[in-house]
Protein backbone atom coordinates (compact mmCIF):
# COMPACT_ATOMS: atom_id res chain seq x y z
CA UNK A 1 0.00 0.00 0.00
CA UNK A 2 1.25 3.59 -0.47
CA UNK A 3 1.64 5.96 1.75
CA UNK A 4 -0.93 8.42 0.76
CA UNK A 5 -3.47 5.65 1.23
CA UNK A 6 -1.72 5.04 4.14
CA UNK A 7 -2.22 8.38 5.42
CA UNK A 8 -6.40 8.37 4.52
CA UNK A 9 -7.23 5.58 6.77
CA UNK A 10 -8.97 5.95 10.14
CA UNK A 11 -5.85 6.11 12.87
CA UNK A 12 -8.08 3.09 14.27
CA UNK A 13 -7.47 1.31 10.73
CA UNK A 14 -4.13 1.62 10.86
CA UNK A 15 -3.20 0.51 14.36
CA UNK A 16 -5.31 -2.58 13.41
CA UNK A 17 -3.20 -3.35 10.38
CA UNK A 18 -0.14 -2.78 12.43
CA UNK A 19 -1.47 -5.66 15.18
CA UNK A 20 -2.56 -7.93 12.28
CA UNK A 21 0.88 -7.44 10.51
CA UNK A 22 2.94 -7.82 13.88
CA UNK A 23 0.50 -11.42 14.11
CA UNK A 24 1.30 -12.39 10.91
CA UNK A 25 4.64 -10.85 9.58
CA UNK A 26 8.64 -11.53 10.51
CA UNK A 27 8.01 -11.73 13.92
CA UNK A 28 5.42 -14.23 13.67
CA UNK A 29 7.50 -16.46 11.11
CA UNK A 30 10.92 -16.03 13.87
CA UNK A 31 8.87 -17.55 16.43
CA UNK A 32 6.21 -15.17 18.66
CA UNK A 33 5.00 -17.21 21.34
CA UNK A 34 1.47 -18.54 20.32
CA UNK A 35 -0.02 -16.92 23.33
CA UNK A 36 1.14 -13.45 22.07
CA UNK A 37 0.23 -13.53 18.84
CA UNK A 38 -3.17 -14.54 19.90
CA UNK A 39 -2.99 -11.47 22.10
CA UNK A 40 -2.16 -10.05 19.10
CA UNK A 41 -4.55 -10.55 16.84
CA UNK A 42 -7.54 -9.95 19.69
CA UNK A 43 -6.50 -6.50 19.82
CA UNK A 44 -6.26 -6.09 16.16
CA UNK A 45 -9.90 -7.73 16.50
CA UNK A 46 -10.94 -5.27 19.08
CA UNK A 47 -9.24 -2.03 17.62
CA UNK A 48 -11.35 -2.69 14.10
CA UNK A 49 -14.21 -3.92 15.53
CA UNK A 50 -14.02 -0.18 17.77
CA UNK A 51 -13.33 2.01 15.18
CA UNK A 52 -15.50 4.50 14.02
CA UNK A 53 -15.26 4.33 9.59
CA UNK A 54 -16.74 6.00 6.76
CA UNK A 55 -18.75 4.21 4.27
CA UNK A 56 -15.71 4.37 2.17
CA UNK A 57 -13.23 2.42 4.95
CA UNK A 58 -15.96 -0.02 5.48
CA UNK A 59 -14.89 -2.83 3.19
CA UNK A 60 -11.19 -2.15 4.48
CA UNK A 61 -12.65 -2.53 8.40
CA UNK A 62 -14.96 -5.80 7.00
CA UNK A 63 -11.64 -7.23 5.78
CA UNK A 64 -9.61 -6.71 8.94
CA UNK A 65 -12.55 -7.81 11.03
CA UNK A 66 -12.14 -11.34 8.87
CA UNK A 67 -8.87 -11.61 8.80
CA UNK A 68 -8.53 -11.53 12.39
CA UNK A 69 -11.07 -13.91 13.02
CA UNK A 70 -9.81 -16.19 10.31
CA UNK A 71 -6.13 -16.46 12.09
CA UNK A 72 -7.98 -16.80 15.49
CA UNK A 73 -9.54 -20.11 14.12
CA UNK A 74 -13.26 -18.53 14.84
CA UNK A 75 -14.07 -19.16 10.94
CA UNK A 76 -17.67 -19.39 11.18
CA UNK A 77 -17.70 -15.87 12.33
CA UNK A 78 -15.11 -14.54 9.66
CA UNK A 79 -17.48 -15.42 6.68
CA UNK A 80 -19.44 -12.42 7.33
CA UNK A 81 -17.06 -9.90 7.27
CA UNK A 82 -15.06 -11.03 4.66
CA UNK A 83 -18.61 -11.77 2.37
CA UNK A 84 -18.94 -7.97 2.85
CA UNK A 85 -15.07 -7.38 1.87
CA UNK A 86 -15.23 -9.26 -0.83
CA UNK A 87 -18.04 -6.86 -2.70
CA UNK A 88 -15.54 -4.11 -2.88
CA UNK A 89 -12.97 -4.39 -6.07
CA UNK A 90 -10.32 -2.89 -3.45
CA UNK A 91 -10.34 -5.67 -0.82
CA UNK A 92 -12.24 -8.67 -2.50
CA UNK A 93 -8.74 -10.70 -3.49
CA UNK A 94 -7.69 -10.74 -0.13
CA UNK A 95 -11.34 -11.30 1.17
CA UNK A 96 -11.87 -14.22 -1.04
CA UNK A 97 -8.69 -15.87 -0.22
CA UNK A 98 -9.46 -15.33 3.25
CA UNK A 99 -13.54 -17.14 2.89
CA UNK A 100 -11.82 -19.84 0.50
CA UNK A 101 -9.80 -20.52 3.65
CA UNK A 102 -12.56 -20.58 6.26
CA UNK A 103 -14.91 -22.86 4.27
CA UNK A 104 -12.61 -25.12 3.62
CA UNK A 105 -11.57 -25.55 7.12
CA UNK A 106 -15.77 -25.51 7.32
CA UNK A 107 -16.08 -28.62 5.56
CA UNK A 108 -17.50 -26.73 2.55
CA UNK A 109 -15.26 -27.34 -0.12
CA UNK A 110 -17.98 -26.02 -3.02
CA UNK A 111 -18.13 -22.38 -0.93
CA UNK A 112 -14.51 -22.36 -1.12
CA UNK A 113 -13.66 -23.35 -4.96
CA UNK A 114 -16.52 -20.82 -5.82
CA UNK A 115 -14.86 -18.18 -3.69
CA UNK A 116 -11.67 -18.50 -5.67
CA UNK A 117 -13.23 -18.87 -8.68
CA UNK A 118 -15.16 -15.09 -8.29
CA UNK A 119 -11.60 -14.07 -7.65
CA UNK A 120 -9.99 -15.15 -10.98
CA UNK A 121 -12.81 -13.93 -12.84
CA UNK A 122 -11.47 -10.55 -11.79
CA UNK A 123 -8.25 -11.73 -12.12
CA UNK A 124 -6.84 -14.67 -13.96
CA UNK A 125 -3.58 -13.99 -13.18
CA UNK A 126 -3.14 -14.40 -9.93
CA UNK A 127 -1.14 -17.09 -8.89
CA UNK A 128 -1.92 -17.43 -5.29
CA UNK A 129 -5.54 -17.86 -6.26
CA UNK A 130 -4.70 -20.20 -8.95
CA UNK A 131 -2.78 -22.38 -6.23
CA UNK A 132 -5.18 -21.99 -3.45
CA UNK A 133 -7.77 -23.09 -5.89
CA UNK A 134 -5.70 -26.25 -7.02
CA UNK A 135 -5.47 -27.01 -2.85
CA UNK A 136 -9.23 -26.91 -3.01
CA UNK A 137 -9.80 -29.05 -6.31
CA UNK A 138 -7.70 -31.50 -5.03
CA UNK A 139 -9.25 -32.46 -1.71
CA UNK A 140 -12.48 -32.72 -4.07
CA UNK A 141 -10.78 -35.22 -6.10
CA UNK A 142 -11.33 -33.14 -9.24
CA UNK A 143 -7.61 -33.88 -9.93
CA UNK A 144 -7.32 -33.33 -13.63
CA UNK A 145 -9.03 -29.38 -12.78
CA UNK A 146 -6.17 -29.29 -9.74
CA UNK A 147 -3.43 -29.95 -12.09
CA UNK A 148 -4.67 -27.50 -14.25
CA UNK A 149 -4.64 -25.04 -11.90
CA UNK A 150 -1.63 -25.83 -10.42
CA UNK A 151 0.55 -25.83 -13.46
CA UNK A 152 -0.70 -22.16 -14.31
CA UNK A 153 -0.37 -21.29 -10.28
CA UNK A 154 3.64 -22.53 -11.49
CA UNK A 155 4.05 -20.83 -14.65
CA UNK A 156 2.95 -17.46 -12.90
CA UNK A 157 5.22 -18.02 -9.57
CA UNK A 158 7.55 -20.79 -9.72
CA UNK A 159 8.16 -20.30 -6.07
CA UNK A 160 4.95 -22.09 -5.12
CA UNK A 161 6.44 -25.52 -5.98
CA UNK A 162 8.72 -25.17 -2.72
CA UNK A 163 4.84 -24.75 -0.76
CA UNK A 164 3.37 -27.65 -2.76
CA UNK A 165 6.49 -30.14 -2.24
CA UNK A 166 4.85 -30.20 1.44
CA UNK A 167 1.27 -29.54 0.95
CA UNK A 168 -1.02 -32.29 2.70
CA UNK A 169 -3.63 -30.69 0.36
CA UNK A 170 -2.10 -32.53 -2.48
CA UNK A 171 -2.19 -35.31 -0.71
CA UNK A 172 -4.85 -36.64 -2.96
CA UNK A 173 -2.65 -36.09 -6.46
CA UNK A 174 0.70 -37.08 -4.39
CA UNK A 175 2.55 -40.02 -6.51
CA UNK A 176 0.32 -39.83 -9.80
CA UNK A 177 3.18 -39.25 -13.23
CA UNK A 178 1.46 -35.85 -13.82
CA UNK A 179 1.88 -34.30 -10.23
CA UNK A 180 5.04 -35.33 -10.10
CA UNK A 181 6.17 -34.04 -13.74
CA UNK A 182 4.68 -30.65 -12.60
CA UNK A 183 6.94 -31.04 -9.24
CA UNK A 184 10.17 -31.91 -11.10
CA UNK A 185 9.41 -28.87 -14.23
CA UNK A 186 11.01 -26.23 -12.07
CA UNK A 187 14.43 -27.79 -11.99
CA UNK A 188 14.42 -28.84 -15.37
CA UNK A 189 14.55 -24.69 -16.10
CA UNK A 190 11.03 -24.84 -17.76
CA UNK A 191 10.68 -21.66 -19.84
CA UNK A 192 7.57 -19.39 -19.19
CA UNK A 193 5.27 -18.76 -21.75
CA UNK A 194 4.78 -15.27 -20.46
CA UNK A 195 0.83 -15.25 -21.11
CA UNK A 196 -1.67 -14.66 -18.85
CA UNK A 197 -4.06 -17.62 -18.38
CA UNK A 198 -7.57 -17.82 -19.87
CA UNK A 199 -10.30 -18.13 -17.09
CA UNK A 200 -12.29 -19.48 -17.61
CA UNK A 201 -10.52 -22.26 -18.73
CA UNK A 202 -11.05 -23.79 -22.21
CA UNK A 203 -12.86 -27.18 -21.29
CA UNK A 204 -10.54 -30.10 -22.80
């Protein structure tokens, strides 16, 4: 984000982010005791939830409201922020990322491929979705869609095959010639194409 937007949000808004961040961020990934970061990430909860926004900050407030919840593990109660987040073009990626999440971890594996799927209609090329949506096709056993996705999730950030080395989503692909092939393409120096990805997808 740049500073000038920055700057525009509600000092509430801000302070929020900087909890979430804090939660999330290098100090999270370096080890904060699980205890503080869920200290953490109740404050962000209660600074957003506290702070007084314009119509205009509302999505932004919706999303940290979510997000917080999300990480706190209280998913039932994140879909309805993060449903509201998700109807503004400014915060629905993150919001449908975040509602992908929860309704997976709901048991509702439909809710969360359709979340993604909203998200690459307004953006196709977006890795992360394309990967979290391969997670999500996979554990549905739609495993020729999941390799789809994953292979364009590759193409757009190689980096992700590092994540999906380890990913007990893939479980259900793990050991089949094709997930494999797109494990071992990366060190092989596969070129990139260096075109976006149709979505929706061509049916084959």
């Amino acid at each position: 984000m740049n500073g000038s937007s920055e700057t525009s949000l509600p000092r509430g808004l801000i302070i929020a982010e900087g909890y979430l961040d804090l939660a999330t961020g290098p100090a999270a990934k370096l080890g904060l005791a699980v205890p503080l970061q869920r200290r953490t990430l109740r404050t962000a909860l209660r600074t957003a939830v506290g702070c007084q926004v314009s119509r205009r900050h509302r999505p932004r407030r919706a999303l940290l409201i979510g997000q917080a919840l999300r990480l706190l593990g209280r998913y039932d109660l994140a879909i309805v922020p993060l449903r509201r987040a998700a109807r503004n073009p400014a915060t629905r990626r993150d919001a449908l990322l975040g509602l992908g999440w929860c309704c997976k971890r709901l048991g509702d594996l439909d809710a969360a491929i359709l979340a993604i799927t909203r998200g690459l209609a307004s953006d196709p090329g977006d890795a992360d979705l394309h990967y979290n949506l391969a997670c999500y096709l996979s554990l549905s056993f739609e495993s020729k869609a999941a390799l789809r996705e994953l292979a364009w999730a590759f193409e757009l950030k190689p980096a992700l095959r590092s994540h999906a080395a380890d990913e007990a989503d893939f479980d259900p692909l793990r050991g089949t010639a094709a997930f494999e092939a797109l494990l071992g393409a990366g060190s092989r120096g596969q070129r990139r194409s260096g075109k976006l990805p149709v979505w929706p997808p061509p049916s084959s």
